[in-house]
Protein backbone atom coordinates (compact mmCIF):
# COMPACT_ATOMS: atom_id res chain seq x y z
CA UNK A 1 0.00 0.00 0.00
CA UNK A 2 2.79 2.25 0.90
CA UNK A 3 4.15 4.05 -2.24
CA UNK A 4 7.13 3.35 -3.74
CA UNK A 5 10.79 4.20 -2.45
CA UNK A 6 8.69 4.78 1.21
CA UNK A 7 11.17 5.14 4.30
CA UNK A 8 10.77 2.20 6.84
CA UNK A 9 9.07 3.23 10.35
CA UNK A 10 12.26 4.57 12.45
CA UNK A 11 10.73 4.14 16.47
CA UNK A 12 12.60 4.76 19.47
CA UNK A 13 11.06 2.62 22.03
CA UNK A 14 10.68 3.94 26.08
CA UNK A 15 8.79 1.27 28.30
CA UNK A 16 6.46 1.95 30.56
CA UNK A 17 7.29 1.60 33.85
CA UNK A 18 7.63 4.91 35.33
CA UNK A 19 4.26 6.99 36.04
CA UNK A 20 4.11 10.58 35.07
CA UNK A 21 1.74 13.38 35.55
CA UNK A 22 -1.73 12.66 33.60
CA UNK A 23 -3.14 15.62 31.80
CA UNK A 24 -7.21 14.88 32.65
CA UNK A 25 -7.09 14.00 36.32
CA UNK A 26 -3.72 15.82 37.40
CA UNK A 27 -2.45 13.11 39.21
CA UNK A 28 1.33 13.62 39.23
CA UNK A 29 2.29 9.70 38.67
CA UNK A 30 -0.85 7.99 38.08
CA UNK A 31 -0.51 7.93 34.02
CA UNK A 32 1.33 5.01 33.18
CA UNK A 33 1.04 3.76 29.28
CA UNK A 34 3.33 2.42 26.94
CA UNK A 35 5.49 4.84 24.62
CA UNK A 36 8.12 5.44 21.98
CA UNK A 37 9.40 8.22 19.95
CA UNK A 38 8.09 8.03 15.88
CA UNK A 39 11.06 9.81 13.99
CA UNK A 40 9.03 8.42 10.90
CA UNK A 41 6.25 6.27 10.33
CA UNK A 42 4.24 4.98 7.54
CA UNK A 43 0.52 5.43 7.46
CA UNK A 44 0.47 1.52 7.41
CA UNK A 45 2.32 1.28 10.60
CA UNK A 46 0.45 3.63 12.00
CA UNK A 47 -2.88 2.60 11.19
CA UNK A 48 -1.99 -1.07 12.63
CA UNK A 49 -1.15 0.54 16.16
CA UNK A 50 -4.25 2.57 16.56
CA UNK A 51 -6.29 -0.66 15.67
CA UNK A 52 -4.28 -1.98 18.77
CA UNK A 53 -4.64 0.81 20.79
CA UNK A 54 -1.89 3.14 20.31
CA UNK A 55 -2.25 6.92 19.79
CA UNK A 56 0.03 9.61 18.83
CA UNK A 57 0.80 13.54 20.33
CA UNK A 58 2.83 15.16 17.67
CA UNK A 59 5.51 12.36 17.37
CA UNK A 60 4.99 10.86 20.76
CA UNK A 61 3.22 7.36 19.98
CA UNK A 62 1.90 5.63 23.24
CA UNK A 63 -0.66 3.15 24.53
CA UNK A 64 -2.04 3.32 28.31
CA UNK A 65 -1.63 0.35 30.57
CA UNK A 66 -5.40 0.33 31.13
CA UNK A 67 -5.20 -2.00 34.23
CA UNK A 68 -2.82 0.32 35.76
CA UNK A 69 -3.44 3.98 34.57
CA UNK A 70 -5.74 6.39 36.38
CA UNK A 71 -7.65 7.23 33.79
CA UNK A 72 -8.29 4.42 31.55
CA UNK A 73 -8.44 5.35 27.71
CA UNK A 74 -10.71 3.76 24.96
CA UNK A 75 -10.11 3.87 20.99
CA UNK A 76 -13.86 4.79 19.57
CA UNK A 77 -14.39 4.57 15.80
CA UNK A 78 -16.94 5.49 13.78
CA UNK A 79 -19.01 3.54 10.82
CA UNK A 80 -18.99 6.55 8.97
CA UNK A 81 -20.78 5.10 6.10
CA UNK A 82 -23.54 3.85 8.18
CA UNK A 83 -23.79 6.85 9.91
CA UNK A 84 -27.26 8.48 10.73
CA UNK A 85 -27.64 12.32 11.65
CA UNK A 86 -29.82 12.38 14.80
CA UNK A 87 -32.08 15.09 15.90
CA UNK A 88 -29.41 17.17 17.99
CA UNK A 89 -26.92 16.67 15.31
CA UNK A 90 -29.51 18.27 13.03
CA UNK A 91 -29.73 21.25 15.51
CA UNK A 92 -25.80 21.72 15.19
CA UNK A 93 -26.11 21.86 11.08
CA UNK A 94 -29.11 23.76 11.44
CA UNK A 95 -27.51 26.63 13.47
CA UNK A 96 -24.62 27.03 11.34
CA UNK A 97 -26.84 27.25 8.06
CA UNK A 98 -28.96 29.91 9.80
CA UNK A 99 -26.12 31.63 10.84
CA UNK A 100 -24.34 31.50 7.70
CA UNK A 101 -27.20 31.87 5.31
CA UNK A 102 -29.24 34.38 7.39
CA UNK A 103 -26.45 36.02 9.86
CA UNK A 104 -29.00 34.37 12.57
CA UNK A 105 -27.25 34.04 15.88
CA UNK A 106 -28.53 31.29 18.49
CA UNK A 107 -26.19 32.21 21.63
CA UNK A 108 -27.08 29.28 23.53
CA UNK A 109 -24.39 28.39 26.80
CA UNK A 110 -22.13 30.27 24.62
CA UNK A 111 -19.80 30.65 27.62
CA UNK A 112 -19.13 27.01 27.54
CA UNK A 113 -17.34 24.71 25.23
CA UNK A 114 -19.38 22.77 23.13
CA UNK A 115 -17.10 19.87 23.75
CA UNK A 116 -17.68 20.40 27.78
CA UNK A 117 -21.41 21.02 27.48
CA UNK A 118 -22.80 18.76 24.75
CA UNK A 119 -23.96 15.58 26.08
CA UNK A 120 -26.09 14.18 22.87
CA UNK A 121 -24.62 12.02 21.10
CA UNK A 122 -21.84 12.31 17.97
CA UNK A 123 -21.45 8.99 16.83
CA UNK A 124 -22.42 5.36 16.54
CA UNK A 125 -19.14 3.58 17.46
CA UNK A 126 -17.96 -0.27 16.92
CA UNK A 127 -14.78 -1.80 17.19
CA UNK A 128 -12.09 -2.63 15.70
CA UNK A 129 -12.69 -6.47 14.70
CA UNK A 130 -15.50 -7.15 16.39
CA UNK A 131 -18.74 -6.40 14.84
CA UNK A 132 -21.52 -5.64 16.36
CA UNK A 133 -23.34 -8.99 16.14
CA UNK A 134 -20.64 -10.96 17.76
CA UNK A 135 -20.74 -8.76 20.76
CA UNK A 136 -21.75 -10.37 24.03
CA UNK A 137 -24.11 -8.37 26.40
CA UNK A 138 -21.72 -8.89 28.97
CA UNK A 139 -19.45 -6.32 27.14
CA UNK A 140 -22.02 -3.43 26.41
CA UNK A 141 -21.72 -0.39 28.45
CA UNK A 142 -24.80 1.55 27.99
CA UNK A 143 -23.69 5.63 28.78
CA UNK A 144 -27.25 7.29 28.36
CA UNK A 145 -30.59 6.46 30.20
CA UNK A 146 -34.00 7.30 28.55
CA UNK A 147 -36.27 8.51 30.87
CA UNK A 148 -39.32 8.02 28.63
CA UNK A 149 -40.55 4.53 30.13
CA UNK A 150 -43.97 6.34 29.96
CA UNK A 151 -44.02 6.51 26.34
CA UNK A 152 -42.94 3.00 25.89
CA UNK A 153 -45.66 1.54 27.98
CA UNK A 154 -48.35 3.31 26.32
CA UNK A 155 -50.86 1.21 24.20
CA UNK A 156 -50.09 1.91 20.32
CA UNK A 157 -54.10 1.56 19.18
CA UNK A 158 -55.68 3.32 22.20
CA UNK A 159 -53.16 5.56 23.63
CA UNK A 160 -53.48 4.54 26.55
CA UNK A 161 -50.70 3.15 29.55
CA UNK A 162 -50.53 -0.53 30.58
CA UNK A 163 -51.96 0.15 33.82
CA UNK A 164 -55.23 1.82 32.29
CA UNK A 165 -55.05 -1.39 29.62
CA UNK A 166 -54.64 -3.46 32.45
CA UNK A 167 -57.56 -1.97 34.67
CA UNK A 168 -60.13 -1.78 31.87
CA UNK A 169 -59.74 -5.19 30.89
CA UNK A 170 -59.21 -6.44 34.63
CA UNK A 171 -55.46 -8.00 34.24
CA UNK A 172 -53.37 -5.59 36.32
CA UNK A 173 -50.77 -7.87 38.45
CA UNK A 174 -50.71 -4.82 40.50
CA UNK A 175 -51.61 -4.07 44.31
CA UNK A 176 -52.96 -0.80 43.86
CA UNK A 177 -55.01 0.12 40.30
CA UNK A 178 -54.95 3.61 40.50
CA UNK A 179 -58.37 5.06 40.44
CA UNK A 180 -60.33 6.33 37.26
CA UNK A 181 -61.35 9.81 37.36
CA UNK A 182 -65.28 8.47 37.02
CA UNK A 183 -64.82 5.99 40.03
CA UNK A 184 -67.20 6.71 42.82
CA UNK A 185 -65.38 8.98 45.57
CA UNK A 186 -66.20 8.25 49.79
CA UNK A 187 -68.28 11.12 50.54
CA UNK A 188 -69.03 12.06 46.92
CA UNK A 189 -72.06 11.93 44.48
CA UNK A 190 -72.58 8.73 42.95
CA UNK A 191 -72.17 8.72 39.21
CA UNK A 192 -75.15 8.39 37.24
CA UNK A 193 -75.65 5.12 35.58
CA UNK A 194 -75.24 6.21 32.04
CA UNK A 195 -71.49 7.19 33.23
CA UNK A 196 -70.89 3.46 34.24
CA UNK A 197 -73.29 1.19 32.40
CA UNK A 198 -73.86 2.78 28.75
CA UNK A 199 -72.57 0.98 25.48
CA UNK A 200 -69.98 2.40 23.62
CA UNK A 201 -70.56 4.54 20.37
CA UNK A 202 -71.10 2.63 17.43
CA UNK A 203 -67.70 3.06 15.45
CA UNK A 204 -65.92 3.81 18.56
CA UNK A 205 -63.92 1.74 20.89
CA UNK A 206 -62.05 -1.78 19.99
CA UNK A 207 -64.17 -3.35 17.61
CA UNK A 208 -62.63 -6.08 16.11
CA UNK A 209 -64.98 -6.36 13.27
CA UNK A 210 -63.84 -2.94 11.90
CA UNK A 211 -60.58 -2.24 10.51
CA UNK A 212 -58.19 -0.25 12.53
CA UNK A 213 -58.27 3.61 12.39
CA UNK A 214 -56.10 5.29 9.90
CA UNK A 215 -54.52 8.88 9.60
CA UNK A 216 -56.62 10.97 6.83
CA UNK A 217 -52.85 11.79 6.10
CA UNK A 218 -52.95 8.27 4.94
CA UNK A 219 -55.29 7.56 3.07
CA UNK A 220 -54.76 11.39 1.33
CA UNK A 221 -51.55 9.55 0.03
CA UNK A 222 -53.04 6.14 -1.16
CA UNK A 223 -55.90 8.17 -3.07
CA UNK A 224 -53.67 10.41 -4.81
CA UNK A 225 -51.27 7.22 -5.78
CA UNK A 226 -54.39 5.71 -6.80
CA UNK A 227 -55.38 8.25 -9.28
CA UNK A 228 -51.50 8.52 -10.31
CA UNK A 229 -51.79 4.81 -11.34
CA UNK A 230 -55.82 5.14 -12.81
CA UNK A 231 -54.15 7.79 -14.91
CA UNK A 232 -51.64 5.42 -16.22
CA UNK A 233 -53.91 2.40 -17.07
CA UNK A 234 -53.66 3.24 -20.30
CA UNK A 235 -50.34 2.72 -20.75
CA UNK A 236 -49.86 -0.89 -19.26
CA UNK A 237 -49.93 -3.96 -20.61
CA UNK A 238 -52.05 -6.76 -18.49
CA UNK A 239 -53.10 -6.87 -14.77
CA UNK A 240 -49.73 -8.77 -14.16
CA UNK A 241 -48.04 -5.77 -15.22
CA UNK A 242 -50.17 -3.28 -13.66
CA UNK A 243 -49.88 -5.06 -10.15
CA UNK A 244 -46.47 -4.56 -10.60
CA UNK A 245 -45.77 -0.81 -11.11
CA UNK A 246 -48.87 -0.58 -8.56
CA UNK A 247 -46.32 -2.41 -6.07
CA UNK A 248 -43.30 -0.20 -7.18
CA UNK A 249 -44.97 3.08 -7.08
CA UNK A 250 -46.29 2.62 -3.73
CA UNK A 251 -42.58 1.55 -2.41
CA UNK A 252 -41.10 4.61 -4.51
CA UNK A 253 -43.34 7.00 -3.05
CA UNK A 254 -43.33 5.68 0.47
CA UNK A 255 -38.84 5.88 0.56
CA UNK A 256 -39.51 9.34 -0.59
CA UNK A 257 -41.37 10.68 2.09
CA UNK A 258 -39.78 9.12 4.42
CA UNK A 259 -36.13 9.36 3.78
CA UNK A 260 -34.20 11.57 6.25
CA UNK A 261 -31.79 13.83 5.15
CA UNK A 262 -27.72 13.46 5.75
CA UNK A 263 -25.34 15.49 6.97
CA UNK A 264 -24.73 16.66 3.35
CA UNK A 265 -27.93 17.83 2.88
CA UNK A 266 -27.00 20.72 5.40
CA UNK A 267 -23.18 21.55 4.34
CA UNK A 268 -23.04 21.51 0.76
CA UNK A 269 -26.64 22.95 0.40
CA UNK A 270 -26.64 25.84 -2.12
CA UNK A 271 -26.62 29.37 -0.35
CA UNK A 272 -28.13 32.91 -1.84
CA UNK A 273 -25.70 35.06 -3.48
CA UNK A 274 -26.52 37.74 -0.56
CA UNK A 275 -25.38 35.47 2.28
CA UNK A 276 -24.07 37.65 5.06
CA UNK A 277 -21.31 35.11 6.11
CA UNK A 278 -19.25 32.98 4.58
CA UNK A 279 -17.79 29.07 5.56
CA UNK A 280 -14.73 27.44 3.72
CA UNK A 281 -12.92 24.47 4.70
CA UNK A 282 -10.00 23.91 3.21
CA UNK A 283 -7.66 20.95 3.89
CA UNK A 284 -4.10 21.94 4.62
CA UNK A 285 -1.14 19.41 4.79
CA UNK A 286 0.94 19.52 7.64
CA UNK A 287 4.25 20.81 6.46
CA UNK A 288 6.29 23.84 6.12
CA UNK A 289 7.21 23.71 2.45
CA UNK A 290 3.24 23.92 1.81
CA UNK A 291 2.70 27.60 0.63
CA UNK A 292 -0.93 27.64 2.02
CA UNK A 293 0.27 25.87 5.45
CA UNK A 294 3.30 28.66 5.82
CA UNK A 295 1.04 31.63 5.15
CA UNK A 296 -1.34 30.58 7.34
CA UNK A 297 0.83 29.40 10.14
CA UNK A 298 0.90 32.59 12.59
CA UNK A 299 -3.12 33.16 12.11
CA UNK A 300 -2.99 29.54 12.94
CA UNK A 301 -0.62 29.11 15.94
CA UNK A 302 -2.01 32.73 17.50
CA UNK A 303 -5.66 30.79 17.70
CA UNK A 304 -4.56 27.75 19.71
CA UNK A 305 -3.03 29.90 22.04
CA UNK A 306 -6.47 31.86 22.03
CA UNK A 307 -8.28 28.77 22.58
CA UNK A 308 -5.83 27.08 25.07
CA UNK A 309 -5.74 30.03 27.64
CA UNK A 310 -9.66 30.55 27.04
CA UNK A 311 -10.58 26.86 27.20
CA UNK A 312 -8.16 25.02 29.35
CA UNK A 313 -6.62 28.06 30.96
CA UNK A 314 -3.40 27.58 29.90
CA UNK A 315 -0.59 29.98 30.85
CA UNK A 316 0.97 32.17 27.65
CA UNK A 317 4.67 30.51 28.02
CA UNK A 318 2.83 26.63 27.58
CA UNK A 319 0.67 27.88 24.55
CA UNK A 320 3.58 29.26 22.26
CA UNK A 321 4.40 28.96 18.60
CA UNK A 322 7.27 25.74 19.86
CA UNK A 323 4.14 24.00 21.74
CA UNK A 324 1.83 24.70 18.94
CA UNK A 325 4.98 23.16 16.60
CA UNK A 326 5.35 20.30 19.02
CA UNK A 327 1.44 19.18 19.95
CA UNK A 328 0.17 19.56 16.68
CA UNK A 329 2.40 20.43 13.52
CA UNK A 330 5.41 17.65 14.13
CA UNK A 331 4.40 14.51 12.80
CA UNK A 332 6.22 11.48 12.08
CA UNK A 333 3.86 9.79 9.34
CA UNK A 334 5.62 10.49 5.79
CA UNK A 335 2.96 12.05 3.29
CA UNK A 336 2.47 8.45 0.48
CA UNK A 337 -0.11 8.45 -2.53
CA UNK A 338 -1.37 4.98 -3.98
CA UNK A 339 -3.39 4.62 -7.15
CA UNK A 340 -7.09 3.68 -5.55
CA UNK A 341 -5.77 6.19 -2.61
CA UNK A 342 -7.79 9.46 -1.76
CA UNK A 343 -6.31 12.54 -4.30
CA UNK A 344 -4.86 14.54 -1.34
CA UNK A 345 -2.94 11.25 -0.45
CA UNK A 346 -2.08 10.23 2.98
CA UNK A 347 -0.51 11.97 5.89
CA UNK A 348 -1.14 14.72 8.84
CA UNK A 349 -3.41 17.10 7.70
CA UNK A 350 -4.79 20.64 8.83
CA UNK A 351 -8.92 21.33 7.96
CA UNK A 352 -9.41 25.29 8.30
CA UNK A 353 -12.61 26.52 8.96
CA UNK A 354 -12.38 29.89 7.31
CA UNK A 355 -15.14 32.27 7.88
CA UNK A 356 -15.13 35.27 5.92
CA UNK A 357 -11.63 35.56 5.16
CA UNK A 358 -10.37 34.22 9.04
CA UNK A 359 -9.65 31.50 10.61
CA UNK A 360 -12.37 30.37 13.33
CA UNK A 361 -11.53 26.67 13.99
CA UNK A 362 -8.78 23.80 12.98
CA UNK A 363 -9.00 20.13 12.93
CA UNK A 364 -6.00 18.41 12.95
CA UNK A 365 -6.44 14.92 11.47
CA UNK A 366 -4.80 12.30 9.83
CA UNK A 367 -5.64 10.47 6.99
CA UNK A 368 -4.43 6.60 6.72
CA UNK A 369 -5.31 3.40 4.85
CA UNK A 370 -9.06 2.77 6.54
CA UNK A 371 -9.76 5.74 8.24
CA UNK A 372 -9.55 9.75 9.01
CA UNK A 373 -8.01 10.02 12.30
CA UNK A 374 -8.91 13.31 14.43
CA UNK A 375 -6.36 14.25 16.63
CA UNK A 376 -7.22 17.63 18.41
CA UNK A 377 -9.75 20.56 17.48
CA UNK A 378 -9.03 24.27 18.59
CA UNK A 379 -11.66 27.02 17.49
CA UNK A 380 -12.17 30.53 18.17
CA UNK A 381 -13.93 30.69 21.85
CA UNK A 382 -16.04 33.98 20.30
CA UNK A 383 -17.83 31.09 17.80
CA UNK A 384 -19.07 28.67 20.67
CA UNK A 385 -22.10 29.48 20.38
CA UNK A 386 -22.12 27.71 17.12
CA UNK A 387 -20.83 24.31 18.51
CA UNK A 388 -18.03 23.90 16.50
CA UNK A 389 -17.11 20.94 18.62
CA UNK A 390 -19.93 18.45 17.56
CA UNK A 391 -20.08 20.61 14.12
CA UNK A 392 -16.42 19.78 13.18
CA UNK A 393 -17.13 16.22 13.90
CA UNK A 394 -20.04 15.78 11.31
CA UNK A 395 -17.76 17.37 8.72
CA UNK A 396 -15.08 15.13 9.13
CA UNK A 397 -17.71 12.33 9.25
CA UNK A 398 -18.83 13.93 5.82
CA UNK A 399 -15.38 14.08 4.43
CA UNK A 400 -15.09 10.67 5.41
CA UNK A 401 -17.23 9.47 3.02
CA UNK A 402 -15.99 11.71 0.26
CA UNK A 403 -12.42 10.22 0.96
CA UNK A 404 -14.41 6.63 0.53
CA UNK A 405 -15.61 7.73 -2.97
CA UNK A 406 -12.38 7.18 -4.02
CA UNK A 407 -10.31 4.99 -1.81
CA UNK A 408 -12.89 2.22 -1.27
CA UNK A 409 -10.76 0.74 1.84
CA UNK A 410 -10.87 4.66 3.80
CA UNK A 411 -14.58 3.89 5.31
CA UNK A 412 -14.13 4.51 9.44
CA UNK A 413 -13.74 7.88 11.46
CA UNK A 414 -11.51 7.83 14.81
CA UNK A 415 -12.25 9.99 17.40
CA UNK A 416 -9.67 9.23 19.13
CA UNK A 417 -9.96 8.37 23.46
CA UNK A 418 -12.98 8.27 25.20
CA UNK A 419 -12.29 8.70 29.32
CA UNK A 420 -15.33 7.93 30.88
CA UNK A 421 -14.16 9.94 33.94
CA UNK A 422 -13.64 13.16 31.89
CA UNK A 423 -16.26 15.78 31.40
CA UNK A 424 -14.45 16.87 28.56
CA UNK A 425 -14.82 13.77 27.25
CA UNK A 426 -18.49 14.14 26.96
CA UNK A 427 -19.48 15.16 23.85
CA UNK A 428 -18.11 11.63 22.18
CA UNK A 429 -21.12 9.78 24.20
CA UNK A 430 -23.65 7.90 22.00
CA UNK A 431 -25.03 4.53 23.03
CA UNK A 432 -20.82 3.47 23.31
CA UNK A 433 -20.31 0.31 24.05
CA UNK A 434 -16.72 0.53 25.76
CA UNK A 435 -14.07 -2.58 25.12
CA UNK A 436 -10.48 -2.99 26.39
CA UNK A 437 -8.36 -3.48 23.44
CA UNK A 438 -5.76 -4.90 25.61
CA UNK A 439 -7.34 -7.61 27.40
């Protein structure tokens, strides 16, 4: 896979014996993983260790000892081909379009970092190897609880809850029935005995003779596809025929209506020539001798320290232009193209979020053999409001896919650790089940 004349990995190896200070908890030895120094890696290489666990910081690759560590890491991945927008994703893609195409600004907790604050869910994650069918209850880790056990108990023809099922038809297993708002009350009038005793309405209540009720939403669709097939009687030749396009117009028109729409339904939407903002994202490789990556270097390295001292409240002397070099510009995978590769190729790469003419948020990512790996976002703390957090994540999910188009092998999206201990950490939850790689 690697192109031709690629460098072998180079890897300085350090153990991991000695505990130093972790950067979520702040316990001064408690972090103890495996690590080694990449002076230069192939995207091959790399993508094998992350499937194993390993992770890199600039060209620091290491693993946690999970059965030691204090706080325990997990690789996540995403099926980015299978992926489904759900409602509060659609809220994220939603805002930004408004803002964009309409300058409308939603300044919801925009104090906060969307990362910190947002608790829906991002993505739908599996593992590496192990599909999701051959995963044992035992193993699922369920990280959100619905609190709508009303809803599910309710009664799907009648609307009504299992307990006023089970007391009208006199099978509640319960002590107590609660009582019915027309039940006779000590000290009360007495209802009147058309209250308790009369029959129901004819055509109302369960009837089993009658068919069940049906939305006049319903049956507005199945008349008009009736006419819409009347009116093409005249075309078809025999019943046989006509059963058939009768059967294929009714499953046409029913995917149509019901088909949700995907994430790039809301970014690559068309917008009016009078938009009052404007949102490009342009993909950047990681390396000085890039003319778009050296202009845009001090614009660049000035916002992570804007976002680091905002954010995390770093001091000025840890956020500098050498950190910013070190955490995220240093990397030790060598740039490789392959003929049914993506046309950027592979490597570290920089996505700008440029919004009119400025820089408001980077996603450092790289991309490999079977996957776009994100590695760290920073954004402009004056956009939260516009939770570029979750946002960014969709669009690399989208990109994903584009990368697929043309490297048919490129189909996952990394999100890198999930710490269930971290609040930070929040924004990655979605129905994850968690697995040790390295038991």
């Amino acid at each position: 896979m690697a192109a031709a004349g690629s460098s072998p990995s180079i890897v300085e190896y350090f153990g991991g014996e000695d505990g130093y200070r972790c950067g979520y908890c702040r316990n001064e030895t408690g972090n103890l993983s495996h690590g080694m120094w990449a002076h230069s890696m192939t995207v091959q290489d790399y993508q094998d260790l992350i499937d194993r666990g390993w992770r890199r910081s600039g060209k620091y690759v290491y693993k946690p000892i999970m059965n030691q560590t204090c706080c325990p890491q997990y690789t996540i991945r995403c099926q980015a081909l299978h992926f489904q927008s759900s409602k509060s994703h659609k809220k994220v893609l939603k805002k930004m379009l408004k803002f964009i195409s309409k300058g409308d600004v939603l300044k919801v907790a925009s104090e906060e970092e969307p990362m910190d604050s947002q608790i829906e869910d991002v993505v739908a994650c599996d593992f590496a190897y192990k599909s999701e069918s051959l995963v044992s209850p035992s193993e699922l880790t369920p990280l959100s609880v619905d609190h709508t056990e009303r809803v599910e108990n309710e009664d799907k023809d009648t609307g009504e809850s299992k307990e006023e099922v089970n007391e009208r038809t006199g099978e509640s297993g319960s002590l107590q029935i609660p009582a019915d708002k027309d039940a006779p009350v000590p000290g009360g009038p007495a209802p009147s005995a058309k209250a308790v005793h009369a029959p129901p309405k004819p055509g109302k209540g369960a009837d089993l003779s009658k068919p069940p009720c049906r939305k006049a939403k319903d049956i507005r669709k199945e008349r008009k596809l009736q006419k819409l097939l009347q009116n093409q009687t005249c075309t078809l030749e025999g019943s046989q025929r006509q059963t058939g396009d009768q059967v294929f117009l009714s499953q046409n028109s029913k995917s149509k209506t019901n088909q949700p729409k995907t994430i790039e339904d809301f970014i690559f939407v068309s917008l009016p020539d009078d938009a009052p903002h404007k949102l490009e994202v342009r993909l950047v490789p990681v390396s000085f001798e890039d003319p778009q990556f050296k202009s845009s270097f001090n614009q660049s390295a000035t916002l992570f320290a804007k976002y680091q001292m905002a954010i995390h409240k770093d001091a000025p002397s840890d956020c500098g232009e050498n950190e910013f070099t070190r955490f995220l510009c240093d990397s030790p995978l060598e740039a490789e193209n392959a003929p049914n590769g993506p046309e950027c190729g592979y490597g570290s790469f920089h996505q700008q979020y440029w919004l009119d003419g400025k820089i408001i948020a980077v996603g450092v990512i790289d991309i490999l053999p079977y996957c776009v790996s994100s590695v760290y976002l920073y954004y402009d703390p004056d956009y939260s409001f516009l939770s570029l957090g979750v946002y960014s994540a969709l669009r690399e999910i989208a990109f994903t896919r584009q990368l697929h188009e043309k490297a048919p092998d490129l189909c996952f999206y990394y999100m890198g650790f999930y710490i269930h201990s971290c609040p930070k950490m929040r924004y990655k939850l979605m129905k994850v089940a968690l697995r040790n790689w390295a038991e």
